[in-house]
C-alpha atoms as a PDB file:
ATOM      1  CA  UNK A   1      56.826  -5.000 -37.902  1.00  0.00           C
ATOM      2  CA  UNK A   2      55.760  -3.284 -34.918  1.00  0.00           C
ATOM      3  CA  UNK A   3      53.424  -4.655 -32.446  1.00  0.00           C
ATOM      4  CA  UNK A   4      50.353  -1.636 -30.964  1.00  0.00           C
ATOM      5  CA  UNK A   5      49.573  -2.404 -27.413  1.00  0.00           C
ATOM      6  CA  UNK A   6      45.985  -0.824 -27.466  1.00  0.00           C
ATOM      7  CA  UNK A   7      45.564   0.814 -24.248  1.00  0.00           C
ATOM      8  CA  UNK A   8      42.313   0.915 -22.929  1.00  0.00           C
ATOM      9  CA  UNK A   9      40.169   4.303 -22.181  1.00  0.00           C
ATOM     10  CA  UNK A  10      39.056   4.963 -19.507  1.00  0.00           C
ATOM     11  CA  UNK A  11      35.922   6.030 -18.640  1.00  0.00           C
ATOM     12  CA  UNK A  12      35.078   9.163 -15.850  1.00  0.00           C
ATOM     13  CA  UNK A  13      33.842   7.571 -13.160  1.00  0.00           C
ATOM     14  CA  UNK A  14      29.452   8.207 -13.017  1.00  0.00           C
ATOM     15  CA  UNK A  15      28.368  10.281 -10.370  1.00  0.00           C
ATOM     16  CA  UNK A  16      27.484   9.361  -7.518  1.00  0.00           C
ATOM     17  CA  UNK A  17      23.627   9.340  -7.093  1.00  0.00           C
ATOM     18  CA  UNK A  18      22.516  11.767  -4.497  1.00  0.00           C
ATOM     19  CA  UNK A  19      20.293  10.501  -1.643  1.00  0.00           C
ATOM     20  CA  UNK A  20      17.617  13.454  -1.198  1.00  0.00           C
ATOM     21  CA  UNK A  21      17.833  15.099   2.340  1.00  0.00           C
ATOM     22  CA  UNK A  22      14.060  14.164   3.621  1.00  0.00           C
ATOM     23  CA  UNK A  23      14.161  10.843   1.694  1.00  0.00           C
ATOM     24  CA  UNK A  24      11.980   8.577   3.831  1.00  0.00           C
ATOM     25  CA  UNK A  25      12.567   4.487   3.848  1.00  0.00           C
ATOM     26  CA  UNK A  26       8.923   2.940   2.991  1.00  0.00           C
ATOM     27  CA  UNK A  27       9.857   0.905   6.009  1.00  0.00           C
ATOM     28  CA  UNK A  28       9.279   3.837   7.858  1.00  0.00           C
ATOM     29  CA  UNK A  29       6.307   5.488   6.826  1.00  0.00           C
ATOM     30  CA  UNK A  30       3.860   2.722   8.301  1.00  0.00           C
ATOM     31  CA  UNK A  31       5.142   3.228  11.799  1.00  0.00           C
ATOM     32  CA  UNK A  32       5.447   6.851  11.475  1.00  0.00           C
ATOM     33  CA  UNK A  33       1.592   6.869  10.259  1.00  0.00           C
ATOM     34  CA  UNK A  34       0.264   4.760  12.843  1.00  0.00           C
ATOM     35  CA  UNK A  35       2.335   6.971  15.318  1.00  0.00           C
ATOM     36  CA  UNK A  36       0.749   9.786  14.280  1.00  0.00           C
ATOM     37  CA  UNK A  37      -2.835   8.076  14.738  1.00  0.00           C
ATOM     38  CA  UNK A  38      -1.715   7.414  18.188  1.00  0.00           C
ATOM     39  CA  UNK A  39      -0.798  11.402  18.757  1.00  0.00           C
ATOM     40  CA  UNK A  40      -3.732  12.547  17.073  1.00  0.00           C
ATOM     41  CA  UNK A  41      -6.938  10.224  18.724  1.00  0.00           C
ATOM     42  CA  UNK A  42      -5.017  10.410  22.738  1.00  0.00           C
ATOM     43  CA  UNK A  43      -4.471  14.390  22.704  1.00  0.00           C
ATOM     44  CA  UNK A  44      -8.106  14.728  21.010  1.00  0.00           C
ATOM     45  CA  UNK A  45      -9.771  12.254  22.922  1.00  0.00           C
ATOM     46  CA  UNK A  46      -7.040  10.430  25.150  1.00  0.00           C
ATOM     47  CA  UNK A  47      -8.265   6.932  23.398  1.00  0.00           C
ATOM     48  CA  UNK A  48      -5.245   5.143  25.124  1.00  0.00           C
ATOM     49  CA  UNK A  49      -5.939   2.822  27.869  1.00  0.00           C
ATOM     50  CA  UNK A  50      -2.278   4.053  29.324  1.00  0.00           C
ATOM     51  CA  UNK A  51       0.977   4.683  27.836  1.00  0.00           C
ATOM     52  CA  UNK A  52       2.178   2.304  30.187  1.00  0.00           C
ATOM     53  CA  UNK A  53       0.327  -0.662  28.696  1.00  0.00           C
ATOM     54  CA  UNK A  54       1.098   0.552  25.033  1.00  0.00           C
ATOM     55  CA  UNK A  55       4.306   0.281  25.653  1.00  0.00           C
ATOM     56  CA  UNK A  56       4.086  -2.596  27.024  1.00  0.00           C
ATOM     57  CA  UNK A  57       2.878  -3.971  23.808  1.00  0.00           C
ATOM     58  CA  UNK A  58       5.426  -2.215  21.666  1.00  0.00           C
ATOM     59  CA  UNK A  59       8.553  -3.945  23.751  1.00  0.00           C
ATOM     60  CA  UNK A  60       6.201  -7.319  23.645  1.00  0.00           C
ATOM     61  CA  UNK A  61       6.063  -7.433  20.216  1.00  0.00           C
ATOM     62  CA  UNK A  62       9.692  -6.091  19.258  1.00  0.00           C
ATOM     63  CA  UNK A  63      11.384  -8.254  21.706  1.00  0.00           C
ATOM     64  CA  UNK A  64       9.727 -11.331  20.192  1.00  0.00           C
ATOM     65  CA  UNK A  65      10.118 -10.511  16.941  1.00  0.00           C
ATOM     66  CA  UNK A  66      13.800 -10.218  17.228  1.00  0.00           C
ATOM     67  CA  UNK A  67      13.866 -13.786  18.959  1.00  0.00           C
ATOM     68  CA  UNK A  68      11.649 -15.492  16.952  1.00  0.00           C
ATOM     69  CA  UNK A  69      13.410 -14.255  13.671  1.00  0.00           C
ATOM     70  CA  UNK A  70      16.517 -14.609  14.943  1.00  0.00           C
ATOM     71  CA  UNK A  71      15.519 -18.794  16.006  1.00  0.00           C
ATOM     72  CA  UNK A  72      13.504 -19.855  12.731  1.00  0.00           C
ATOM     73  CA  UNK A  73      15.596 -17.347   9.916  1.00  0.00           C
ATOM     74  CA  UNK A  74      19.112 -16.890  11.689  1.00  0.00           C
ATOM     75  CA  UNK A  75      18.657 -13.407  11.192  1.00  0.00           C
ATOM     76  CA  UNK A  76      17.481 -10.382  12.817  1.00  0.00           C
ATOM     77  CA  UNK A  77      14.275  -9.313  11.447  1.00  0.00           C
ATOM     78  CA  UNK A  78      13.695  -5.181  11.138  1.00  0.00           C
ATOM     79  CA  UNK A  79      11.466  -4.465  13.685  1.00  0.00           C
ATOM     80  CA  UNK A  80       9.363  -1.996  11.769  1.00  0.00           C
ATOM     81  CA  UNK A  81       6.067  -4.490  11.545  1.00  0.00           C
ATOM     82  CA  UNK A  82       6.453  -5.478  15.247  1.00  0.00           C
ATOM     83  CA  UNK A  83       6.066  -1.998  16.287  1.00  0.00           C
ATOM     84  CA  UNK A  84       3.100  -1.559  14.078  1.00  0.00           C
ATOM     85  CA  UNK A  85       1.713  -4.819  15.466  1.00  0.00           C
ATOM     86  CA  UNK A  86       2.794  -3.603  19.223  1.00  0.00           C
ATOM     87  CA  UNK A  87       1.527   0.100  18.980  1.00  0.00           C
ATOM     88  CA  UNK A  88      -2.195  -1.105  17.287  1.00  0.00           C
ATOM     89  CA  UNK A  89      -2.489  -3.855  20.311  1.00  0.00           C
ATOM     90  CA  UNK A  90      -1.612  -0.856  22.454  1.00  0.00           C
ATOM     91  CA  UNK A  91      -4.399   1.285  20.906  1.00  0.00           C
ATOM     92  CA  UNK A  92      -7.316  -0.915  20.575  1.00  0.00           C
ATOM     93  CA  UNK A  93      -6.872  -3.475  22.914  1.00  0.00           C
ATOM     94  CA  UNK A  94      -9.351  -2.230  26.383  1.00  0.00           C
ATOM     95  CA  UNK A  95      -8.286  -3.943  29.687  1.00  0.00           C
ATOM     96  CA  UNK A  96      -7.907  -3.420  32.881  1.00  0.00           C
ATOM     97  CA  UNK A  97      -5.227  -5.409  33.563  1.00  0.00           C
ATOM     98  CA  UNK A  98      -1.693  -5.531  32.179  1.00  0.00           C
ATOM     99  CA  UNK A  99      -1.267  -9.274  30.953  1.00  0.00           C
ATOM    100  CA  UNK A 100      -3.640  -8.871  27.925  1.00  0.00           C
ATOM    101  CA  UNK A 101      -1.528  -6.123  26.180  1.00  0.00           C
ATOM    102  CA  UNK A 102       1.497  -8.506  26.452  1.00  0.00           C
ATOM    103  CA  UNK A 103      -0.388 -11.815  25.207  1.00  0.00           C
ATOM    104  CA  UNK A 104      -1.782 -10.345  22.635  1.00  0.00           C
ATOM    105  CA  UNK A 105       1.127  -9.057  21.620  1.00  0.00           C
ATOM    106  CA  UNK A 106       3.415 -12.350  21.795  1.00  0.00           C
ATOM    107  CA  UNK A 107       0.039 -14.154  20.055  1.00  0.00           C
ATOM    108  CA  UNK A 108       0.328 -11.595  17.229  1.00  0.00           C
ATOM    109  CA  UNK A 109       3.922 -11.611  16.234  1.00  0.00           C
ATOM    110  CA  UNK A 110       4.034 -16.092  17.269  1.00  0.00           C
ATOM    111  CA  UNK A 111       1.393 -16.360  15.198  1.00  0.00           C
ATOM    112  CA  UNK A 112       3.827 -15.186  11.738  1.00  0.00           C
ATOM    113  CA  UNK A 113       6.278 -17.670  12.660  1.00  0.00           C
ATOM    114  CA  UNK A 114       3.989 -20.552  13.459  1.00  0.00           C
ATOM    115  CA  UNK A 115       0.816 -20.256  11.126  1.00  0.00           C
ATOM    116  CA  UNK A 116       2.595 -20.499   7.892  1.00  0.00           C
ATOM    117  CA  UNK A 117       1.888 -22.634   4.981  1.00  0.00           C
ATOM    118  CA  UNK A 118       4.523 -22.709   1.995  1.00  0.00           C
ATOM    119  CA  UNK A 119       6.509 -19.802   3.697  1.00  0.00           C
ATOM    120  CA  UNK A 120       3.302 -17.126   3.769  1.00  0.00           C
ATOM    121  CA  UNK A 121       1.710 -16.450   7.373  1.00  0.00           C
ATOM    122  CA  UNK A 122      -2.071 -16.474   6.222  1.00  0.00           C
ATOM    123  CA  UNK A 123      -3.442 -13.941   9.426  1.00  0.00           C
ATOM    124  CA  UNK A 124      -2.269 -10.071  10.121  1.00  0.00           C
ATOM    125  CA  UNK A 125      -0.539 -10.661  13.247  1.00  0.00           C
ATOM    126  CA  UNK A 126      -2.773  -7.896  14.918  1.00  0.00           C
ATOM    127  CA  UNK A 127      -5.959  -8.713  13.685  1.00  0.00           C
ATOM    128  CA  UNK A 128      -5.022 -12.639  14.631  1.00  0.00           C
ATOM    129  CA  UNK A 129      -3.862 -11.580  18.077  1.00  0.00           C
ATOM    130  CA  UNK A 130      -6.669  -9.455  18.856  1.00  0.00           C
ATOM    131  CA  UNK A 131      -9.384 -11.694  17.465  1.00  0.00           C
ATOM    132  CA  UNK A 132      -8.242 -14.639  19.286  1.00  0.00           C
ATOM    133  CA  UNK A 133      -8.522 -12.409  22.950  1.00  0.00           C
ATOM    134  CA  UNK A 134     -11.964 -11.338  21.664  1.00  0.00           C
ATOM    135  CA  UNK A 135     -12.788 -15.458  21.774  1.00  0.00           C
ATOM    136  CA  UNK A 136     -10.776 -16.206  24.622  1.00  0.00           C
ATOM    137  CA  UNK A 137     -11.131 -13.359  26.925  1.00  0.00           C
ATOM    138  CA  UNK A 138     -13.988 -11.341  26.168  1.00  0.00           C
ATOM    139  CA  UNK A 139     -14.418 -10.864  30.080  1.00  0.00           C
ATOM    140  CA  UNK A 140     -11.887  -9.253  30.478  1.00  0.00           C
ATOM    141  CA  UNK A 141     -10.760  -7.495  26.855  1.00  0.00           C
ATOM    142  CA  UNK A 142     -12.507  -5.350  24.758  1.00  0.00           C
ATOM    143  CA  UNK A 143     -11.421  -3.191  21.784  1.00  0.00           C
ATOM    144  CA  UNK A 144     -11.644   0.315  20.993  1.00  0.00           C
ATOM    145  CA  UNK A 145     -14.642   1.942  20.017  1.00  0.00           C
ATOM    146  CA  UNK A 146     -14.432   5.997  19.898  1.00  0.00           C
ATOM    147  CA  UNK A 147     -15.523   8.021  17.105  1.00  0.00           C
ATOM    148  CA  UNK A 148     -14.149  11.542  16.223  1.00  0.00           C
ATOM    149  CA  UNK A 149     -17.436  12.678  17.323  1.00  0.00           C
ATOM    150  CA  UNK A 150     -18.260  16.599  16.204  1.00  0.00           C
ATOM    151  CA  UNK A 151     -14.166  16.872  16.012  1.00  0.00           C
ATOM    152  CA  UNK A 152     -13.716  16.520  11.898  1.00  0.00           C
ATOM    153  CA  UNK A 153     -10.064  18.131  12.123  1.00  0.00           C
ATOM    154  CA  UNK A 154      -7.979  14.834  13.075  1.00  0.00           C
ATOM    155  CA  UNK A 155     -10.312  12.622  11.316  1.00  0.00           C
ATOM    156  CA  UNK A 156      -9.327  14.978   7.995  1.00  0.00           C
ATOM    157  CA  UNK A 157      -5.676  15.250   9.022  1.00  0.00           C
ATOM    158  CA  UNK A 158      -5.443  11.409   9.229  1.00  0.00           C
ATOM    159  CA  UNK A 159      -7.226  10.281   6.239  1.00  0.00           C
ATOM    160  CA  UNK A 160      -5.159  13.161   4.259  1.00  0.00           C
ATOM    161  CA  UNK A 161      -2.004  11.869   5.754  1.00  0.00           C
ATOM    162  CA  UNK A 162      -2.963   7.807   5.436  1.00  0.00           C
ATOM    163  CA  UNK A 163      -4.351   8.359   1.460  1.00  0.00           C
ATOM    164  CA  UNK A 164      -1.192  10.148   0.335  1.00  0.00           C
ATOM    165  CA  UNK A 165       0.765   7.245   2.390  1.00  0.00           C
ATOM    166  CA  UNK A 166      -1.461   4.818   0.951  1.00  0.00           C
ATOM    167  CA  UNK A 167      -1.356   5.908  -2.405  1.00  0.00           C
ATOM    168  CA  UNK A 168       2.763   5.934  -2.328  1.00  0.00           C
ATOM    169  CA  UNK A 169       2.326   2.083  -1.987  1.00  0.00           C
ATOM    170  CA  UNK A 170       0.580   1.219  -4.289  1.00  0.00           C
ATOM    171  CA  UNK A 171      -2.240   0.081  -1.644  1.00  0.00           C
ATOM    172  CA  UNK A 172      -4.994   2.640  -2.263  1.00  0.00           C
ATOM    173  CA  UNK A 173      -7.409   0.319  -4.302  1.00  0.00           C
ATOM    174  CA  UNK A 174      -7.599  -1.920  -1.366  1.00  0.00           C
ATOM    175  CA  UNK A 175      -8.412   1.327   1.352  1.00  0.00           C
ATOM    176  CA  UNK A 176     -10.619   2.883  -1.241  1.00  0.00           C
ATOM    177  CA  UNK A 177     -13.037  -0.531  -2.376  1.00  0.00           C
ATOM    178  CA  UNK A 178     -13.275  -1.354   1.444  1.00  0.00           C
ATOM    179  CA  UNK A 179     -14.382   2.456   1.938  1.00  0.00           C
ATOM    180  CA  UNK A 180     -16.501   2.243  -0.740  1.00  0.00           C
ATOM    181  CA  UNK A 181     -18.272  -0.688   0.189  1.00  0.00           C
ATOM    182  CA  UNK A 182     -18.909  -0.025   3.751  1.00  0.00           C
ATOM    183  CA  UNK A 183     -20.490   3.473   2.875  1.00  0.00           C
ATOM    184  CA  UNK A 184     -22.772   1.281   0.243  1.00  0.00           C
ATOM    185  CA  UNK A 185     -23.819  -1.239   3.086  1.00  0.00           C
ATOM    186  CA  UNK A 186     -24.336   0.920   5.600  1.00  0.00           C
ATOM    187  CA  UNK A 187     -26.900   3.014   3.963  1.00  0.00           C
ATOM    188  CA  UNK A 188     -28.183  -0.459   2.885  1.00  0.00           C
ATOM    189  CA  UNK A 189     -28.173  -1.734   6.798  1.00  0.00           C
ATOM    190  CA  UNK A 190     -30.115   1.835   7.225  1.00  0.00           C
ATOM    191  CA  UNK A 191     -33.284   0.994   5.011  1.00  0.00           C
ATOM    192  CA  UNK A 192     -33.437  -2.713   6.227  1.00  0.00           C
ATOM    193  CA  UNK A 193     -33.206  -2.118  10.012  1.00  0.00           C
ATOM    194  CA  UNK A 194     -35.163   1.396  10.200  1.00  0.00           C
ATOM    195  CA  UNK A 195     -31.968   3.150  12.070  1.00  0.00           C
ATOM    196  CA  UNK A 196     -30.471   6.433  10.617  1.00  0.00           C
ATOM    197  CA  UNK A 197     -27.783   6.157   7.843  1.00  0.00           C
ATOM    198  CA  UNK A 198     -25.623   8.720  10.070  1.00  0.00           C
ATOM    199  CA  UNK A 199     -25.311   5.771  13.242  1.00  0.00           C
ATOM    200  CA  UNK A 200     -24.567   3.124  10.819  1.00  0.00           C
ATOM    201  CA  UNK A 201     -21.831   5.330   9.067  1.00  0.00           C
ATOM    202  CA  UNK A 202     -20.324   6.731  11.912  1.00  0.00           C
ATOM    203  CA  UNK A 203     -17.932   3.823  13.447  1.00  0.00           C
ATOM    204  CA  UNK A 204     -15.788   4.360  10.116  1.00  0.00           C
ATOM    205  CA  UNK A 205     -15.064   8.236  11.505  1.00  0.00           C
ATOM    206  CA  UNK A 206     -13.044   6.467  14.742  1.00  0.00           C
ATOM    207  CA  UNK A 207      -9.216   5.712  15.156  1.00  0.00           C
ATOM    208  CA  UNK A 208     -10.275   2.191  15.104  1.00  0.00           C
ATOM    209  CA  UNK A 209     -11.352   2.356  11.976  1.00  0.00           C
ATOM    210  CA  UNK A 210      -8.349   4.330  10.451  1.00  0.00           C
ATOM    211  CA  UNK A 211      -6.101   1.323  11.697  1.00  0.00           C
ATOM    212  CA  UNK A 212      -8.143  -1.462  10.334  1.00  0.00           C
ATOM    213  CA  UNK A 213      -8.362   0.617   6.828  1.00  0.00           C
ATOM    214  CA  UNK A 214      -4.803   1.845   6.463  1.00  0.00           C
ATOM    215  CA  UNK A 215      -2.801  -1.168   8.211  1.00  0.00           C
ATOM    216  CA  UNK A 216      -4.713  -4.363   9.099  1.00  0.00           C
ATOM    217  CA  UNK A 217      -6.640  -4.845   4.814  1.00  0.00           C
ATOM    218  CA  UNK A 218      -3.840  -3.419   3.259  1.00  0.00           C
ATOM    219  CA  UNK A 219      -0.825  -5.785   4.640  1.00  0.00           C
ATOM    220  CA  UNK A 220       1.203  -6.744   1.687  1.00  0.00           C
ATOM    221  CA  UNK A 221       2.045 -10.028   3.572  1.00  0.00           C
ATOM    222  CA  UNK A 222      -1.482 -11.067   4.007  1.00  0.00           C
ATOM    223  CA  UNK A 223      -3.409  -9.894   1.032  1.00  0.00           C
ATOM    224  CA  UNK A 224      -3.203 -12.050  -2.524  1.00  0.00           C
ATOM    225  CA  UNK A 225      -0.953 -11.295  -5.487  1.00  0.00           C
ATOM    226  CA  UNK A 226      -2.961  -9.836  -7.890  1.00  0.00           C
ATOM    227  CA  UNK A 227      -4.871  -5.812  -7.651  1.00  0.00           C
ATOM    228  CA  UNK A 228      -8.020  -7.620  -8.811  1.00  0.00           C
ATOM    229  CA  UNK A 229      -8.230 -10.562  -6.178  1.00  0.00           C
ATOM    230  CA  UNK A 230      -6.817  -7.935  -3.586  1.00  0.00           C
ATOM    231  CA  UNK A 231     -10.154  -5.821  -4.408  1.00  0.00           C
ATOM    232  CA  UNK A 232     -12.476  -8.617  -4.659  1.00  0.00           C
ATOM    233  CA  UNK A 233     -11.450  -9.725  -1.510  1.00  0.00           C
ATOM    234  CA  UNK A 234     -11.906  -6.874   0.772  1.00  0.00           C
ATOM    235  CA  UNK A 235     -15.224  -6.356  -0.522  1.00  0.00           C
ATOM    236  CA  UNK A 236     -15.974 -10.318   0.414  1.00  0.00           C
ATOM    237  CA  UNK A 237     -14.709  -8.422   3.811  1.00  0.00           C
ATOM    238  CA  UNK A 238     -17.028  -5.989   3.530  1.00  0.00           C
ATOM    239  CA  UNK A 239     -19.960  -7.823   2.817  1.00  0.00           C
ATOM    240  CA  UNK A 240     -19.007 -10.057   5.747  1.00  0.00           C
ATOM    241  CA  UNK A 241     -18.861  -7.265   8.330  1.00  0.00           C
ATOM    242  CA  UNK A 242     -22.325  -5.864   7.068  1.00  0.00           C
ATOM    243  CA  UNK A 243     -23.781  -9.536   7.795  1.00  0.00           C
ATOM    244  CA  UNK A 244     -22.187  -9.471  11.345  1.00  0.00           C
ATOM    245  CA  UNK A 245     -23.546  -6.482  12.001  1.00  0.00           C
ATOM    246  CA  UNK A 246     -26.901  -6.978  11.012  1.00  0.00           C
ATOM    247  CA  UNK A 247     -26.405  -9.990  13.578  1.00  0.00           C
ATOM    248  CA  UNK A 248     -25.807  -7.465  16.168  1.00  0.00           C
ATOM    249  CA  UNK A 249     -21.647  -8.631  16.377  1.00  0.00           C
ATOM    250  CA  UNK A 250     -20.106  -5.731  18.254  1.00  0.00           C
ATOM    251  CA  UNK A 251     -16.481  -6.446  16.674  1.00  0.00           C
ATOM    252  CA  UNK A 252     -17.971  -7.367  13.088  1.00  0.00           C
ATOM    253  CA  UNK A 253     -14.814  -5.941  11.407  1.00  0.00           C
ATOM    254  CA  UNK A 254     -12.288  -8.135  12.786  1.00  0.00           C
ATOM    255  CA  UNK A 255     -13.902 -11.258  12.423  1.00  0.00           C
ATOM    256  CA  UNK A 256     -14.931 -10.735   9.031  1.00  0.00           C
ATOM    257  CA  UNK A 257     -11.513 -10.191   8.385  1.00  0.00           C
ATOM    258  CA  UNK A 258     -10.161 -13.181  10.731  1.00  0.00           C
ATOM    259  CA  UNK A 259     -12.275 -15.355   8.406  1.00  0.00           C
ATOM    260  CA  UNK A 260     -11.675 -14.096   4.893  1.00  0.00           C
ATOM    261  CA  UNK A 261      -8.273 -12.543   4.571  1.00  0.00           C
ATOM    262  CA  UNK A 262      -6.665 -16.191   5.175  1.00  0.00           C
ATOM    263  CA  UNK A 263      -9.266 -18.102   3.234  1.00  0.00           C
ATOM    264  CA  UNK A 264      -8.520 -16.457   0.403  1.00  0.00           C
ATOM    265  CA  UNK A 265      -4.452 -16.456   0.990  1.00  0.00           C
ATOM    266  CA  UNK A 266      -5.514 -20.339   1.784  1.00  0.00           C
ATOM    267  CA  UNK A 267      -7.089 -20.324  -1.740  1.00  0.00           C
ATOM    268  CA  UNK A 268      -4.372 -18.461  -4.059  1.00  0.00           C
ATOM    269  CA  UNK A 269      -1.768 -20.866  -2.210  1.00  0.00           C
ATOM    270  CA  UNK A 270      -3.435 -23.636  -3.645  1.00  0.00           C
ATOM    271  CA  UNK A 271      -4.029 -22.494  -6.876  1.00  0.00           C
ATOM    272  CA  UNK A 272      -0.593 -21.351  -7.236  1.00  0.00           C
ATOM    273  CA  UNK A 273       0.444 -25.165  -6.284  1.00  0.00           C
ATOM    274  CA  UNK A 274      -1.760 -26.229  -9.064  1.00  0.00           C
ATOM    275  CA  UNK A 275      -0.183 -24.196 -11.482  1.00  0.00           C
ATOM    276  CA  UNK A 276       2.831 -24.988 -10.976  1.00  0.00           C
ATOM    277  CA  UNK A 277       2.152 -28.744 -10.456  1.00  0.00           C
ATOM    278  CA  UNK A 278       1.070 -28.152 -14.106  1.00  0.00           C
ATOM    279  CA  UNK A 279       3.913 -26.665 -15.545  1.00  0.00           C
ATOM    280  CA  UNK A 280       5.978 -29.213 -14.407  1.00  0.00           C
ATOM    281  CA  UNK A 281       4.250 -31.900 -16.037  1.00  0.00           C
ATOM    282  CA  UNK A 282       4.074 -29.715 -19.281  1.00  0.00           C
ATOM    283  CA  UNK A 283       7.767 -29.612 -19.053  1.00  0.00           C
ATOM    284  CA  UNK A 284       8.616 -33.019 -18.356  1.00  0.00           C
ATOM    285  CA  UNK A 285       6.440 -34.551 -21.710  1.00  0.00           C
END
């Protein structure tokens, strides 16, 4: 009786996926956006201080981000975010000295490694850094605070350029309640305070602005879980800023965000510890 080895068939090999020729790492896009700010606002209106300090701030916040990351995770981190943290210090930080652009920097990026709670930094590094110089050393820092004036083209360009980029992440809801809103308030800030609608409109037309809507709200490390506490939230931000103002605050968006952003992280942290406090003790009966 003969014995039939079965031999096994082989199957042709799949082919091998093709990588398309402008394919662009999501990694990427962020710093080439805010780059493109940066190109757009200082040959329109030259709204950096000097590309000596923003570079400054860029090397700042790279340099300690590769340190830092290397000391607490053993590994190097991609320096993507630090460059988006160094290049927005560089664009709305206003000083006349040098040593600002550099602490604010090495605040912003020390701040992810050191305000943590359950392995989640609570603050955007930038908005943390630069909201902590506004306490500290309002004598000697201010922030940016040009608007695109008459000139719609880059205003246009950018908002084109930041929706589409926006929209790839899956990020837009955020950008578009916080838009939303704003227009809303300030048209309500307009009939309580007597001043035109067009004044209390107009700081959302300036590169300051485009930053705080397309990089600073929208940072998946520091925004909540879910798309409906994400939009709740940055309305609560909203809301906030429109209070501030009406208190005559000159850097009302910031601080709205310095104080709800991580209150709410601080809040879905703790609920998520409840939860799962819960399902352990489900388990375990």
């Amino acid at each position: 009786m003969s014995q039939q080895t079965s031999v096994p068939v082989l199957s042709p090999p799949a082919p091998a996926q093709k990588t398309p020729l402008f394919s662009l790492d999501n990694r990427y896009i962020a710093p080439a956006f805010i780059t493109c700010i940066l190109l757009a606002g200082h040959l329109s209106f030259g709204i950096l201080e000097s590309y000596q300090k923003t570079l400054l701030a860029i090397v700042t916040s790279i340099a300690l981000e590769l340190v830092l990351g290397r000391i607490f995770f053993q590994k190097w981190i991609h320096p993507a975010s630090a460059y988006i943290t160094g290049i927005s210090v560089g664009i709305l930080v206003r000083s006349p000295a040098f040593w600002p652009y550099a602490l604010c920097s090495a605040i912003s990026i020390t701040s992810k490694y050191v305000l943590r709670v359950k392995g989640r930094h609570i603050w955007n590094p930038s908005n943390f850094g630069i909201s902590v110089m506004l306490f500290l050393a309002a004598e000697t820092v201010a922030t940016l605070s040009i608007q695109w004036g008459n000139y719609l083209l880059p205003m246009l360009v950018i908002w084109a350029l930041g929706s589409v980029i926006i929209w790839r992440l899956r990020r837009f809801h955020i950008t578009g309640i916080y838009v939303a809103s704003f227009v809303a308030f300030a048209f309500l800030r307009s009939w309580m305070t007597g001043s035109p609608w067009q004044s209390e409109i107009a700081p959302i037309t300036g590169p300051m602005y485009q930053l705080f809507i397309f990089f600073m709200i929208t940072d998946p490390k520091t925004t909540v879980r879910s798309k409906r506490g994400q939009c709740v939230v940055v309305f609560l931000v909203a809301v906030l800023e429109m209070v501030l103002r009406l208190y005559q605050v000159v850097y009302a968006p910031f601080y709205a965000l310095f104080v709800v952003g991580p209150t709410a992280m601080l809040f879905e942290i703790w609920m998520e510890s409840r939860r799962a406090k819960a399902t352990t003790l489900t388990v375990t009966q």
